[in-house]
PDB file of N, CA and C in Angstrom:
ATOM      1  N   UNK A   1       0.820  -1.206   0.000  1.00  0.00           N
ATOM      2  CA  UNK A   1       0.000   0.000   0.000  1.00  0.00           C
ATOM      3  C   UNK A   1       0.853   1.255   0.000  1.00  0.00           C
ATOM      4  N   UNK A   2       0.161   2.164   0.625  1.00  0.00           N
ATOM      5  CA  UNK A   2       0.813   3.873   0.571  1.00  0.00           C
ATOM      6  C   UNK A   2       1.956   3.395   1.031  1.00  0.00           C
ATOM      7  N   UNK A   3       1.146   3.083   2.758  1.00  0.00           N
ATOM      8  CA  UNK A   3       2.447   3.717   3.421  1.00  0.00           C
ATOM      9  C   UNK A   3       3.704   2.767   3.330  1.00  0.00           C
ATOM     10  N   UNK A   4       3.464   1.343   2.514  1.00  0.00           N
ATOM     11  CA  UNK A   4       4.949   0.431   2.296  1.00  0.00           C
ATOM     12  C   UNK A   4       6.120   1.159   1.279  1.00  0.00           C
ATOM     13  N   UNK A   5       5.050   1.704  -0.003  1.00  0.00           N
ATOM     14  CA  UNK A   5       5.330   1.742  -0.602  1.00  0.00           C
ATOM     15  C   UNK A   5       6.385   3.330  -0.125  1.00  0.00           C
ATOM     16  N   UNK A   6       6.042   4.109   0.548  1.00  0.00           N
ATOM     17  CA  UNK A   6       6.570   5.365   1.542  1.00  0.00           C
ATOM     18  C   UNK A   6       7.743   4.517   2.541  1.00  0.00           C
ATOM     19  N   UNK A   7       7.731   3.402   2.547  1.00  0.00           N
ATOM     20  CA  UNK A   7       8.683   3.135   3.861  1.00  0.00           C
ATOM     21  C   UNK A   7       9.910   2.508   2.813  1.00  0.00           C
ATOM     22  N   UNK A   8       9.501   2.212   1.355  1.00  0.00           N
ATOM     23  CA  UNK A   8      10.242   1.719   0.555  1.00  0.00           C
ATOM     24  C   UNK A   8      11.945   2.754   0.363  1.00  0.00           C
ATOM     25  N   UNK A   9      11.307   4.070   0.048  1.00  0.00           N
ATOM     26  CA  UNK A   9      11.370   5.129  -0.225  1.00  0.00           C
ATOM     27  C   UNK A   9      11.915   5.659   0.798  1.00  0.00           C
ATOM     28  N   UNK A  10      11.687   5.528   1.819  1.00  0.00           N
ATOM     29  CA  UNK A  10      12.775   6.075   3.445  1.00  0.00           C
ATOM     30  C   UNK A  10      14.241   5.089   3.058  1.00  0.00           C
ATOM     31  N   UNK A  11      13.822   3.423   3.358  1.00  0.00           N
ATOM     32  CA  UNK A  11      15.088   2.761   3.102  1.00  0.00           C
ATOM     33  C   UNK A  11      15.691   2.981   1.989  1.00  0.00           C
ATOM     34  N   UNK A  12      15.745   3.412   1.039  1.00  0.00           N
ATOM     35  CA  UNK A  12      16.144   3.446  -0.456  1.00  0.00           C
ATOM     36  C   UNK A  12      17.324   4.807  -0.001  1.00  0.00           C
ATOM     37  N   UNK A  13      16.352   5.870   0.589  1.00  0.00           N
ATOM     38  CA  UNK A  13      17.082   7.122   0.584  1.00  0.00           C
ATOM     39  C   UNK A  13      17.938   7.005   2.048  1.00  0.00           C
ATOM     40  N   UNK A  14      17.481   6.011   2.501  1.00  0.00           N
ATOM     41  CA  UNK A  14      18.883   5.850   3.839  1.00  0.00           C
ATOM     42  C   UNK A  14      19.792   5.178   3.588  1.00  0.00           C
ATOM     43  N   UNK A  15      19.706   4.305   2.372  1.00  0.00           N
ATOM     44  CA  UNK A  15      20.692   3.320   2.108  1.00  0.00           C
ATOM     45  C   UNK A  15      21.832   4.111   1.597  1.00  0.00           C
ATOM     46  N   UNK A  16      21.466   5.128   0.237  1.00  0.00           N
ATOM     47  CA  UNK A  16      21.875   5.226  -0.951  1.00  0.00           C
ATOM     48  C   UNK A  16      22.399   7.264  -0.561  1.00  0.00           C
ATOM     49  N   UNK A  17      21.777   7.400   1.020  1.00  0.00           N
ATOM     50  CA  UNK A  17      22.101   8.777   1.328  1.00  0.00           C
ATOM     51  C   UNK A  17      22.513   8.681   2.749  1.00  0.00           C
ATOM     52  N   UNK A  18      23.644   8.036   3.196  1.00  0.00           N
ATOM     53  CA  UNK A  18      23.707   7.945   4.396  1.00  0.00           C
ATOM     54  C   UNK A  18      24.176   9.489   5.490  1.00  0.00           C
ATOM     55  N   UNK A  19      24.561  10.181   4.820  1.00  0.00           N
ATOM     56  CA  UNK A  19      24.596  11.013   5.663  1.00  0.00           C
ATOM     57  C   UNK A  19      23.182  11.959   6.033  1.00  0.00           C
ATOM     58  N   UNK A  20      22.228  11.668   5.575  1.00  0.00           N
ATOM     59  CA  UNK A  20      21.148  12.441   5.588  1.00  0.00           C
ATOM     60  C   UNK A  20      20.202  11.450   6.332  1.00  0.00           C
ATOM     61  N   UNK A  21      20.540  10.171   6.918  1.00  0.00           N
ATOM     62  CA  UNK A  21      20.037   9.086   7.608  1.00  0.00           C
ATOM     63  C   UNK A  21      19.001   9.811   8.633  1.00  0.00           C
ATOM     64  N   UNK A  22      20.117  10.544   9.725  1.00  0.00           N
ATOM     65  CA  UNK A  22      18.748  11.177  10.574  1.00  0.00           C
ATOM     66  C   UNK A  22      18.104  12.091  10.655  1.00  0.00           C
ATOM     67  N   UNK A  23      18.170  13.050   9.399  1.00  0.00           N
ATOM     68  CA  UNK A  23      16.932  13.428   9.088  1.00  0.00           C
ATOM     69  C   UNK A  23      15.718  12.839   8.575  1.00  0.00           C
ATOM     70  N   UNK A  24      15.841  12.156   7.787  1.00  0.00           N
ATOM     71  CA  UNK A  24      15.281  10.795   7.424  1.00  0.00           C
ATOM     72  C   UNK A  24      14.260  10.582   8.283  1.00  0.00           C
ATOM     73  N   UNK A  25      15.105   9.734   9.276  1.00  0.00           N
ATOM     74  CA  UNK A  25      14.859   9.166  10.452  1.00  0.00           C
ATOM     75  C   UNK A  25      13.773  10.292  11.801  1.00  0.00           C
ATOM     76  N   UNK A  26      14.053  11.674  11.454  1.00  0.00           N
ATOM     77  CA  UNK A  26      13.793  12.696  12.217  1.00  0.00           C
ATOM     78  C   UNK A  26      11.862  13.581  11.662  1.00  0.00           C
ATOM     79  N   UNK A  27      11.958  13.237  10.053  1.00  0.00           N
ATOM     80  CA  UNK A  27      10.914  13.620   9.629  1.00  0.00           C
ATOM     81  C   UNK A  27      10.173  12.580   9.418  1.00  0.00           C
ATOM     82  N   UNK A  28      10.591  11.125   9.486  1.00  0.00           N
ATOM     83  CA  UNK A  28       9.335   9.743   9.296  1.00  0.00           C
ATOM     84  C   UNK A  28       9.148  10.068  10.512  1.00  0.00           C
ATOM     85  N   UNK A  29       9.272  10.387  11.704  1.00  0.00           N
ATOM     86  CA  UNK A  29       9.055  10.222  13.108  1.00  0.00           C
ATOM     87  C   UNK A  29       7.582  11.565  12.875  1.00  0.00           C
ATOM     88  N   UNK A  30       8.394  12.598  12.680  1.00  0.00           N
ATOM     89  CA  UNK A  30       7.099  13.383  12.903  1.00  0.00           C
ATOM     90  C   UNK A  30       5.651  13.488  12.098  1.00  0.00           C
ATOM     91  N   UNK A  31       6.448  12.385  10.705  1.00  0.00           N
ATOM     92  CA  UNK A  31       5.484  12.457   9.952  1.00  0.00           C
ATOM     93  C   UNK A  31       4.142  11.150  10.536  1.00  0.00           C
ATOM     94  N   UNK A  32       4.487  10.023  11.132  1.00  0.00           N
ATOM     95  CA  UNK A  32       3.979   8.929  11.983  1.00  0.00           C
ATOM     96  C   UNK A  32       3.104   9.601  13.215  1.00  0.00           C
ATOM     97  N   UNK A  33       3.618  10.905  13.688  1.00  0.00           N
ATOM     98  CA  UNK A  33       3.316  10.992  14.538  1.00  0.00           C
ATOM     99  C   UNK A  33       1.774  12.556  14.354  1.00  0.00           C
ATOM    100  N   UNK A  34       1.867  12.948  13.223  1.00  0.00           N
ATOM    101  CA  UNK A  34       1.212  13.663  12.401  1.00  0.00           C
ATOM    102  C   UNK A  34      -0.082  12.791  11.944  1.00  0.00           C
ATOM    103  N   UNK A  35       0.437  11.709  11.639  1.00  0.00           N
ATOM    104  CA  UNK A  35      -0.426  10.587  10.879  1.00  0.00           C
ATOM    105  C   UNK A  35      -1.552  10.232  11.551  1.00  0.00           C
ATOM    106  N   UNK A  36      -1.017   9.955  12.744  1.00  0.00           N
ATOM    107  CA  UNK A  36      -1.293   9.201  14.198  1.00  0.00           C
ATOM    108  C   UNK A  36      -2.767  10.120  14.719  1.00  0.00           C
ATOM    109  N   UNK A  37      -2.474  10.825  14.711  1.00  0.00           N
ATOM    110  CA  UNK A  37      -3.216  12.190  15.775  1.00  0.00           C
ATOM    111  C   UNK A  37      -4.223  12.626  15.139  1.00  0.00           C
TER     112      UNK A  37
END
């Protein structure tokens, strides 16, 4: 679905962009937590 196909797309760009990992990591959080609420 969406959101696999969105989590595809996080790992892809953490793999292939590691220095930008925790932002990454910093905007799926708020975006989950946006989602959530």
């Amino acid at each position: 679905g969406w959101v696999s196909s969105t989590e595809v797309i996080f790992n892809y760009l953490t793999l292939n962009y590691p220095q930008i990992q925790s932002i990454i990591f910093f905007h799926r959080n708020l975006f989950i937590y946006g989602f959530a609420t």
